[in-house]
Protein backbone atom coordinates (compact mmCIF):
# COMPACT_ATOMS: atom_id res chain seq x y z
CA UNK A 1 187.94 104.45 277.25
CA UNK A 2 184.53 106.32 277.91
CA UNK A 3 184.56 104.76 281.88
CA UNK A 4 188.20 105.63 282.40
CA UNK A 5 189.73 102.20 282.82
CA UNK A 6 192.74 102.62 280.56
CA UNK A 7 193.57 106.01 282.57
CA UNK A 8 193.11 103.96 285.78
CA UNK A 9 195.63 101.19 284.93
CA UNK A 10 198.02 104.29 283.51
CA UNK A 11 197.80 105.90 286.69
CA UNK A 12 198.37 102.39 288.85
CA UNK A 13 201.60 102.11 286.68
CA UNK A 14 203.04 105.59 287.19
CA UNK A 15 201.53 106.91 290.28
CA UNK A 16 203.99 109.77 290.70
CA UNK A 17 202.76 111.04 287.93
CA UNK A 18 198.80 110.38 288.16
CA UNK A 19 198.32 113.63 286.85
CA UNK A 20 196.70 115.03 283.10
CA UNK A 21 198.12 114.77 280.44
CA UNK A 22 198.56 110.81 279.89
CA UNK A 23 201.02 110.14 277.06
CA UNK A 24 200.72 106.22 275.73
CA UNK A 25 202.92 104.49 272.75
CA UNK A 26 200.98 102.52 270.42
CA UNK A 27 200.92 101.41 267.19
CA UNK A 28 199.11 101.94 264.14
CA UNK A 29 195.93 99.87 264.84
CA UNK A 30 193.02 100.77 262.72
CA UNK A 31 190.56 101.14 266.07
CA UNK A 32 192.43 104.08 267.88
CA UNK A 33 192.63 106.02 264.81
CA UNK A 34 188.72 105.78 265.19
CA UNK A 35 186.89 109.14 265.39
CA UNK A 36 185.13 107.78 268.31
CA UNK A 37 188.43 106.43 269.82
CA UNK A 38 190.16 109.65 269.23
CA UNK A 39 187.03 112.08 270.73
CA UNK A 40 187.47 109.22 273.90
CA UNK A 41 190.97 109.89 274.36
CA UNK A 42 190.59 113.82 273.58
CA UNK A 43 187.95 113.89 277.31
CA UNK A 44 190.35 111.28 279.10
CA UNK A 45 193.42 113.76 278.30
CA UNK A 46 195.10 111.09 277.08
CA UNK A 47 198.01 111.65 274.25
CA UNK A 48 198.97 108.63 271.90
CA UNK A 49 202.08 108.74 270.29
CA UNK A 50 202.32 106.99 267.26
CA UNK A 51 205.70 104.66 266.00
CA UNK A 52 206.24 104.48 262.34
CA UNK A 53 205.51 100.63 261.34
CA UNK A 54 208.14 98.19 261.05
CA UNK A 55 210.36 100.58 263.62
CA UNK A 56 212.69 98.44 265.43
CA UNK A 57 214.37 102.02 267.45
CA UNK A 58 211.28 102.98 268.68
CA UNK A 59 209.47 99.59 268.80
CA UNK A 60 211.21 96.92 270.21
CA UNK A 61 208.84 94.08 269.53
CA UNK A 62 209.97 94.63 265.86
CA UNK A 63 213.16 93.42 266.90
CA UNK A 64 211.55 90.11 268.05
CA UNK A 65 210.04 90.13 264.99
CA UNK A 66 213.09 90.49 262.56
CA UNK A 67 215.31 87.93 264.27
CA UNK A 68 212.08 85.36 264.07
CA UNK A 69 211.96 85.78 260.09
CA UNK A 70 215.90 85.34 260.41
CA UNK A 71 215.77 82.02 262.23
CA UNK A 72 212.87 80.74 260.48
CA UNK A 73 214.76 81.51 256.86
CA UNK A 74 218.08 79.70 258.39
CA UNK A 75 215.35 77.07 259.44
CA UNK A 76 214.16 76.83 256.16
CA UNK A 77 217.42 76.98 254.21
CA UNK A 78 218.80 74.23 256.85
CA UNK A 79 215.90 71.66 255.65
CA UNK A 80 216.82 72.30 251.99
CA UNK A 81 220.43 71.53 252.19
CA UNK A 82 219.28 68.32 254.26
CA UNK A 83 216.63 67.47 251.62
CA UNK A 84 213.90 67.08 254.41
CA UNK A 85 210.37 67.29 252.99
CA UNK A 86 208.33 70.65 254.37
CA UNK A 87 205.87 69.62 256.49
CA UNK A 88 201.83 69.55 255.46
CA UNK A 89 199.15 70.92 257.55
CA UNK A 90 198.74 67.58 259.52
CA UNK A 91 201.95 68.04 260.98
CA UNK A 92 200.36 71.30 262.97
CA UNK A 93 197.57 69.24 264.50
């Protein structure tokens, strides 16, 4: 953050708008809650907006998310009725 990369790439994505203030969406990861991350991002004018975990309006990888636990349940439920055996850890490898 310090050597201004992350404002460089936001700038190469918007360039209209390659003025301050910066606004990014994240989520809640531990590290830009940081009081050094947050001091960086204070001197790089650059604004995080937070989603609410597990937000599937705001965040649409949670939508990826919720239809994977779907199809893996309907997986699941599928080998049951068909009295398959669930596979060990050699099957991974």
């Amino acid at each position: 953050m310090d050597s201004g990369v992350l404002t460089a790439v936001i700038k190469q994505g918007r360039p209209a708008r390659a003025r301050y203030p910066h606004r990014v969406l994240c989520d809640n990861e531990g590290c830009l809650s940081a009081a050094e991350s947050k001091a960086a991002h204070r001197k790089q004018k650059v604004n995080l907006w937070h989603v609410p975990p597990h937000s599937p309006d705001l965040n649409v990888i949670e939508k990826y998310w919720s239809w994977l636990r779907r199809e893996l349940q309907r997986r699941d439920l599928n080998d049951l009725v068909k009295k398959r055996l669930p596979l060990g850890k050699m099957a991974y490898r």
